[in-house]
Protein backbone atom coordinates (compact mmCIF):
# COMPACT_ATOMS: atom_id res chain seq x y z
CA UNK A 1 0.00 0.00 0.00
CA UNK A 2 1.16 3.32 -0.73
CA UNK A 3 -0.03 6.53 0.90
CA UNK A 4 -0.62 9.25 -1.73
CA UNK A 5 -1.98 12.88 -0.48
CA UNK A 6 -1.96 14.72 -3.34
CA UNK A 7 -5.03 14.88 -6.22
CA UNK A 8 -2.49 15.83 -8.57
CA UNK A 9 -0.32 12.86 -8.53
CA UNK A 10 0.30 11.10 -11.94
CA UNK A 11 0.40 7.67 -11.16
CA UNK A 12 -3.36 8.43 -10.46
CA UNK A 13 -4.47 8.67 -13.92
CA UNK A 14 -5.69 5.40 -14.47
CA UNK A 15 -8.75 6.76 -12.21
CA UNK A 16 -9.18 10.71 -12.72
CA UNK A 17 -11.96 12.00 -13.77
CA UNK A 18 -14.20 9.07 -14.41
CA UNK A 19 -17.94 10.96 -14.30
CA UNK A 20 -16.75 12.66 -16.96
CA UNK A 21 -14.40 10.61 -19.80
CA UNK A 22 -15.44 6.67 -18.81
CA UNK A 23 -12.19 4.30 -20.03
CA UNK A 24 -14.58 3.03 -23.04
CA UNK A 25 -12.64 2.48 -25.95
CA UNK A 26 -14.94 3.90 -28.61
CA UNK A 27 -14.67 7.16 -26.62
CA UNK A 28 -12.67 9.96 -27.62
CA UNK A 29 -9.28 9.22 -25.65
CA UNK A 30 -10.34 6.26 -23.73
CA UNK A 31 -8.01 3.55 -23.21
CA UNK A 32 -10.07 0.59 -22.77
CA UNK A 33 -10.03 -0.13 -19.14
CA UNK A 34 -11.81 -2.24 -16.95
CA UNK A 35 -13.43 -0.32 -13.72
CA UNK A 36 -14.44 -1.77 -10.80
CA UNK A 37 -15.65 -0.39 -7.55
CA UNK A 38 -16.45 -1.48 -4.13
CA UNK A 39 -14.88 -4.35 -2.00
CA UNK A 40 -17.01 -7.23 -3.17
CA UNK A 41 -16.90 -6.46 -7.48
CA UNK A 42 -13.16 -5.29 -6.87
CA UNK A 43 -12.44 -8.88 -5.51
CA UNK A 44 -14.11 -10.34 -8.15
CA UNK A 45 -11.67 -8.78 -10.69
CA UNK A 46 -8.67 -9.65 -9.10
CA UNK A 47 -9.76 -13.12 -9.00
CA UNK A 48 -10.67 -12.59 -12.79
CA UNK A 49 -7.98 -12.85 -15.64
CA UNK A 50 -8.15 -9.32 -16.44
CA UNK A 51 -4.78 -7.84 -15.98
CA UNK A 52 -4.70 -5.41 -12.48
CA UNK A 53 -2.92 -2.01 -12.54
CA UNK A 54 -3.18 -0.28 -9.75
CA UNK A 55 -6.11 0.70 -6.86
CA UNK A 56 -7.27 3.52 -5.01
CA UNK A 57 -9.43 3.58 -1.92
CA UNK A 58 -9.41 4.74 1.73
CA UNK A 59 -7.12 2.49 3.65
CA UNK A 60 -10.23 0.21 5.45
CA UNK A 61 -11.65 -0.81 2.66
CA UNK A 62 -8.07 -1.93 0.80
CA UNK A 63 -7.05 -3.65 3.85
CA UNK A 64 -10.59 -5.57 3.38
CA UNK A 65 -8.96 -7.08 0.42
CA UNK A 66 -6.17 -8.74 1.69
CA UNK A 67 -3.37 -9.63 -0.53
CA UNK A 68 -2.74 -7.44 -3.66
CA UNK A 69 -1.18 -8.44 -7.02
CA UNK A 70 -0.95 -4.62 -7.91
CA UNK A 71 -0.45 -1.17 -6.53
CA UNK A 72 -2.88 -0.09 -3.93
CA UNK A 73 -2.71 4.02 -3.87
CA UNK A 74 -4.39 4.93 -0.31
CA UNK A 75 -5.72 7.80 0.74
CA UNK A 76 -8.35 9.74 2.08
CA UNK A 77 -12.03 10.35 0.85
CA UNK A 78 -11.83 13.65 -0.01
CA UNK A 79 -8.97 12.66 -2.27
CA UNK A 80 -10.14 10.44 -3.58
CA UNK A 81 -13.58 12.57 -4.85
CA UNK A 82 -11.17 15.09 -6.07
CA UNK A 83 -9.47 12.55 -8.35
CA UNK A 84 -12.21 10.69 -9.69
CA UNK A 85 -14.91 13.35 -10.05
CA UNK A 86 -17.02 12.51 -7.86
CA UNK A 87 -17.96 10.83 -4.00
CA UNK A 88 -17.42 7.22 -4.29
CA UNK A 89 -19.45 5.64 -0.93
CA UNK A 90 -17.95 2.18 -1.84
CA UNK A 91 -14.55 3.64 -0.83
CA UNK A 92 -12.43 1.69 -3.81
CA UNK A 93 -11.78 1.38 -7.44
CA UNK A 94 -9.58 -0.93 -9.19
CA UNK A 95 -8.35 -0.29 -12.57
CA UNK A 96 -6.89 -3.67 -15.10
CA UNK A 97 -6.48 -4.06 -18.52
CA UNK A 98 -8.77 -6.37 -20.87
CA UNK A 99 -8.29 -9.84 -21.16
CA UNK A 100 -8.75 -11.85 -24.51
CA UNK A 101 -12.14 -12.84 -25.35
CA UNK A 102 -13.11 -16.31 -26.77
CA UNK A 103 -14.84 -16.46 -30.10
CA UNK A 104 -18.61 -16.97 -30.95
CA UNK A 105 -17.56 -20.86 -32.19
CA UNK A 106 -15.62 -20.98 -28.44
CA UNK A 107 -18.75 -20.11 -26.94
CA UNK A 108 -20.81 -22.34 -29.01
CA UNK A 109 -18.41 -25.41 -28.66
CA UNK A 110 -18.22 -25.34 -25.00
CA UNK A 111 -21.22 -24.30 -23.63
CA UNK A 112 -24.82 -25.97 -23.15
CA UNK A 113 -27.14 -22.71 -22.52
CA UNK A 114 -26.02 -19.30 -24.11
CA UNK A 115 -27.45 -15.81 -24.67
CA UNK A 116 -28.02 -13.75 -27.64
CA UNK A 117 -27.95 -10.27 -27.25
CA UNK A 118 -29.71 -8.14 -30.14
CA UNK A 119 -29.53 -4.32 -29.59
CA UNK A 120 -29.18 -4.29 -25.91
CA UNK A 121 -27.76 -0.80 -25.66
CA UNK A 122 -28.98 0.23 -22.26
CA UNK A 123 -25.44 -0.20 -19.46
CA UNK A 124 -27.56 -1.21 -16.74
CA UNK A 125 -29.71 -3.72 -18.08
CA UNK A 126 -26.65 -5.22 -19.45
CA UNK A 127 -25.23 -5.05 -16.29
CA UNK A 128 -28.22 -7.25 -14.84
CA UNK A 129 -28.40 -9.61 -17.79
CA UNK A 130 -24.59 -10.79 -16.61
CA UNK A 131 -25.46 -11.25 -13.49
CA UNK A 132 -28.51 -12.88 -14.50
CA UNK A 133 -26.52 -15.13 -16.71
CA UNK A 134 -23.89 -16.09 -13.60
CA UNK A 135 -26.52 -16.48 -11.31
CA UNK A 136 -28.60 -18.92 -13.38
CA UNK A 137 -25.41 -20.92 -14.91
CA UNK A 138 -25.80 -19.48 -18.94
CA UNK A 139 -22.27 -20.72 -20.63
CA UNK A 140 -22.11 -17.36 -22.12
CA UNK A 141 -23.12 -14.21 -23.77
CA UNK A 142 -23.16 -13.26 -27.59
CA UNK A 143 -23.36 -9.78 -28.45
CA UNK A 144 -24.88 -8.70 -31.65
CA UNK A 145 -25.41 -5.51 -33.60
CA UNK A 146 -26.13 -2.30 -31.30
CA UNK A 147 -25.23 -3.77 -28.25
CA UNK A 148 -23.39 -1.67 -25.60
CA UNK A 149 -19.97 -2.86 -24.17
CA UNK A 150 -20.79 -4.83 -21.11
CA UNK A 151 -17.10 -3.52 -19.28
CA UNK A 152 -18.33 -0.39 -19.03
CA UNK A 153 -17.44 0.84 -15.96
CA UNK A 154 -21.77 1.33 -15.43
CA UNK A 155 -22.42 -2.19 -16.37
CA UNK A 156 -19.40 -3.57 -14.58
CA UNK A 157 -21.29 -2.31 -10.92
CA UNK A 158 -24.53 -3.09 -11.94
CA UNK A 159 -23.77 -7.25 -12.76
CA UNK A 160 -21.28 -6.90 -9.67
CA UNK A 161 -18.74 -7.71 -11.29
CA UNK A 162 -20.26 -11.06 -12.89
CA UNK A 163 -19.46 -9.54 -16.06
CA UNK A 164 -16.01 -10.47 -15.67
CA UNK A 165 -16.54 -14.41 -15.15
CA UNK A 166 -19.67 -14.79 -17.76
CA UNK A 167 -17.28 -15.02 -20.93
CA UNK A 168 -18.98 -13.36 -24.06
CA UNK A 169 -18.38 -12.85 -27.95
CA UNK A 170 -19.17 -10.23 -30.33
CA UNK A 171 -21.52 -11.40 -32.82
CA UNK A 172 -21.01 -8.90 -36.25
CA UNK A 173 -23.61 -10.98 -38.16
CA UNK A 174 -26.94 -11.90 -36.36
CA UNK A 175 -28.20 -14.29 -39.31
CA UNK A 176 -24.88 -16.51 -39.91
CA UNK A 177 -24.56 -16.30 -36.26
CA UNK A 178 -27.46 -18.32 -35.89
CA UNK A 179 -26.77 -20.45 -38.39
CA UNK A 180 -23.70 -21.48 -36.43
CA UNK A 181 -25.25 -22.26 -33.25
CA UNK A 182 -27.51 -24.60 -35.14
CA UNK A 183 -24.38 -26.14 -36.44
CA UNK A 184 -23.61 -26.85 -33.11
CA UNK A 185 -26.37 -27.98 -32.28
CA UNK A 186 -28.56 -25.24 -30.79
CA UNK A 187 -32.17 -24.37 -30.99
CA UNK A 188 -32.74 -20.33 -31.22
CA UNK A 189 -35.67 -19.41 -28.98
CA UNK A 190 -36.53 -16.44 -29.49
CA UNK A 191 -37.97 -13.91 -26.94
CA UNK A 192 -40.70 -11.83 -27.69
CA UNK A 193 -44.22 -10.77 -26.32
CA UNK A 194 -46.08 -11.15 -29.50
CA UNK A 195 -49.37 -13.28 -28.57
CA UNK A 196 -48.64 -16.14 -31.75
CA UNK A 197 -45.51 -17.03 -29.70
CA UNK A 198 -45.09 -20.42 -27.43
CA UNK A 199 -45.79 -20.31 -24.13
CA UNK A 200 -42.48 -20.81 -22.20
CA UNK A 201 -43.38 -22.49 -20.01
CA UNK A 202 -44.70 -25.54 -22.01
CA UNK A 203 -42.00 -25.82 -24.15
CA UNK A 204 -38.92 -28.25 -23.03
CA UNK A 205 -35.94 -26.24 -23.79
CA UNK A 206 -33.70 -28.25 -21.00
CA UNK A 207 -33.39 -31.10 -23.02
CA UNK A 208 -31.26 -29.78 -25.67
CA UNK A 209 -28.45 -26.85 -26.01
CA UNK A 210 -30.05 -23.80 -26.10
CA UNK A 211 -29.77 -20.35 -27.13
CA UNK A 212 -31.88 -17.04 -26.01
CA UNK A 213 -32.41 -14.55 -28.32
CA UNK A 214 -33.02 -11.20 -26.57
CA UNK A 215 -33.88 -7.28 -27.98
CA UNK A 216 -33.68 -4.13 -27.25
CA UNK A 217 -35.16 -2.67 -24.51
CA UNK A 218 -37.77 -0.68 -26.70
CA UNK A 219 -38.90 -2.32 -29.71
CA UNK A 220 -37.82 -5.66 -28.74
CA UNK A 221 -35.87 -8.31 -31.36
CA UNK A 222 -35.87 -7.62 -35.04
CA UNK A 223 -38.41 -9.20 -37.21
CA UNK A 224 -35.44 -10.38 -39.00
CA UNK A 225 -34.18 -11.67 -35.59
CA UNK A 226 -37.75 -13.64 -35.10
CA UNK A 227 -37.59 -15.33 -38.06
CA UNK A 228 -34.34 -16.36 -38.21
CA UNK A 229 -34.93 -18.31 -34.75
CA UNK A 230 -36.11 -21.77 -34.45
CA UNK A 231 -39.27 -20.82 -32.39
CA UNK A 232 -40.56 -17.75 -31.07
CA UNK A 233 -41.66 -17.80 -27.23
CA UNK A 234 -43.38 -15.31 -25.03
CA UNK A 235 -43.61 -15.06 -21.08
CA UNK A 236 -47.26 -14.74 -20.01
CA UNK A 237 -48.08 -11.90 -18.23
CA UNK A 238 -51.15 -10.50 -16.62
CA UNK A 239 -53.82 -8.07 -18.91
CA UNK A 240 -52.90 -4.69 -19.31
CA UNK A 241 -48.90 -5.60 -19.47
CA UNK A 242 -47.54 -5.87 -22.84
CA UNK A 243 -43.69 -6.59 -21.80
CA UNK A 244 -40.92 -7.38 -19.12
CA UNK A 245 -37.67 -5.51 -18.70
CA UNK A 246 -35.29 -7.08 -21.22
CA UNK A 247 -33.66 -8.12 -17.99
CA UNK A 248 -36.25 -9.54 -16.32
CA UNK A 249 -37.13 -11.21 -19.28
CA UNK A 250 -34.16 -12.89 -19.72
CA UNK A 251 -33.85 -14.59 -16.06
CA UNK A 252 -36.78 -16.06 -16.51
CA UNK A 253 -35.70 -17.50 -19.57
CA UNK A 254 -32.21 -18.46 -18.23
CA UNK A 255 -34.19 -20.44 -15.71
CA UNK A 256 -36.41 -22.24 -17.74
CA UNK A 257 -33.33 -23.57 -19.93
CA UNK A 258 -31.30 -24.45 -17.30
């Protein structure tokens, strides 16, 4: 640990001003970071195989963490707001680089149960479909067009840090996507509210590898998306309720395949 009283200091950069230029790397100037804060999500990345840099935090809640593989910068809460832009209550960050990805035909060779994530563009509900997807044992998460980066630093605190052991794949092509999860020997079940869908719940989706096919959090999956699926299943809901946050949507879909 290394006591550090002074805003200004350089070897603070990693973390400065983060409510205002977020380490995304299709920002202007980011570097691609990975962000975590708090005890519990920071512990989860430095059990993770993204590369560690450095921390920050007030000195009780870096002791907390016991052994470090990195830098730990301590100081004082005040200095810590100065640096970062704002008053972190969680009282740490952690800063690593990214880690190496595994391809969409990794995913789809190794696991049973995956995700597939059309237009999902909102942090937080990304956020919650990782954690979603830990929680509820989904092999993985592909990402297709218009979908956000799920290490933003926003959806790496909202999946608490799941995001970081739910491996995922970017998915350029939705349609030839698809076809290769078939290959594999996937059905496509796609999610939507529409009333000529399945039922969920009477369809058997634990008996074979299976993918969920999720949209955005307005308008839902592409007709495109739809069709290319094998079958198109809805969630039954209550009169007067036409849809489910993507979210919520999805973990009850996660536990009805697994």
């Amino acid at each position: 640990m290394i006591e550090i009283d002074d805003p200004a200091d350089p070897r603070l950069d990693d973390f400065r001003d983060l409510s205002t230029a977020d380490r995304r790397p299709d920002r202007p100037g980011g570097r691609g970071l990975v962000i975590a804060e708090g005890v519990v999500v920071v512990e989860r990345l430095l059990a993770s195989p993204y590369p560690v840099r450095s921390l920050l935090g007030v000195r009780r809640r870096v002791e907390a963490l016991g052994d470090l593989p990195a830098p730990a910068y301590v100081t004082s809460a005040e200095v810590m707001a100065e640096v970062v832009g704002f008053h972190l209550n969680r009282g740490v960050l952690a800063v690593a680089d990214r880690a190496p990805q595994p391809s969409p035909d990794d995913l789809a060779r190794d696991a049973t149960t995956l995700a597939v994530l059309e237009g999902v563009g909102d942090h937080e509900n990304l956020g919650s479909l990782f954690r979603n997807a830990a929680a509820l044992g989904i092999g993985g998460i592909l990402l297709g067009p218009g979908c956000s980066d799920p290490l933003y630093r926003r959806s790496v605190r909202v999946s608490m840090g799941h995001v970081l052991r739910v491996p995922f794949a970017q998915l350029p092509d939705l349609s030839s996507g698809l076809d290769m999860l078939r290959h594999n020997g996937f059905t496509v079940a796609a999610l939507t509210p529409r009333a000529s869908a399945e039922n969920l719940a009477d369809l058997d989706l634990r008996s074979s590898r299976t993918a969920v096919l999720l949209g955005s959090e307005g308008p839902g999956l592409t007709e495109e998306a739809i069709a290319a699926a094998d079958v198109a299943v809805r969630i039954p809901m209550a009169s007067g309720v036409d849809s489910l946050n993507v979210a919520t949507a999805g973990a009850i879909a996660f536990y009805a395949i697994s």
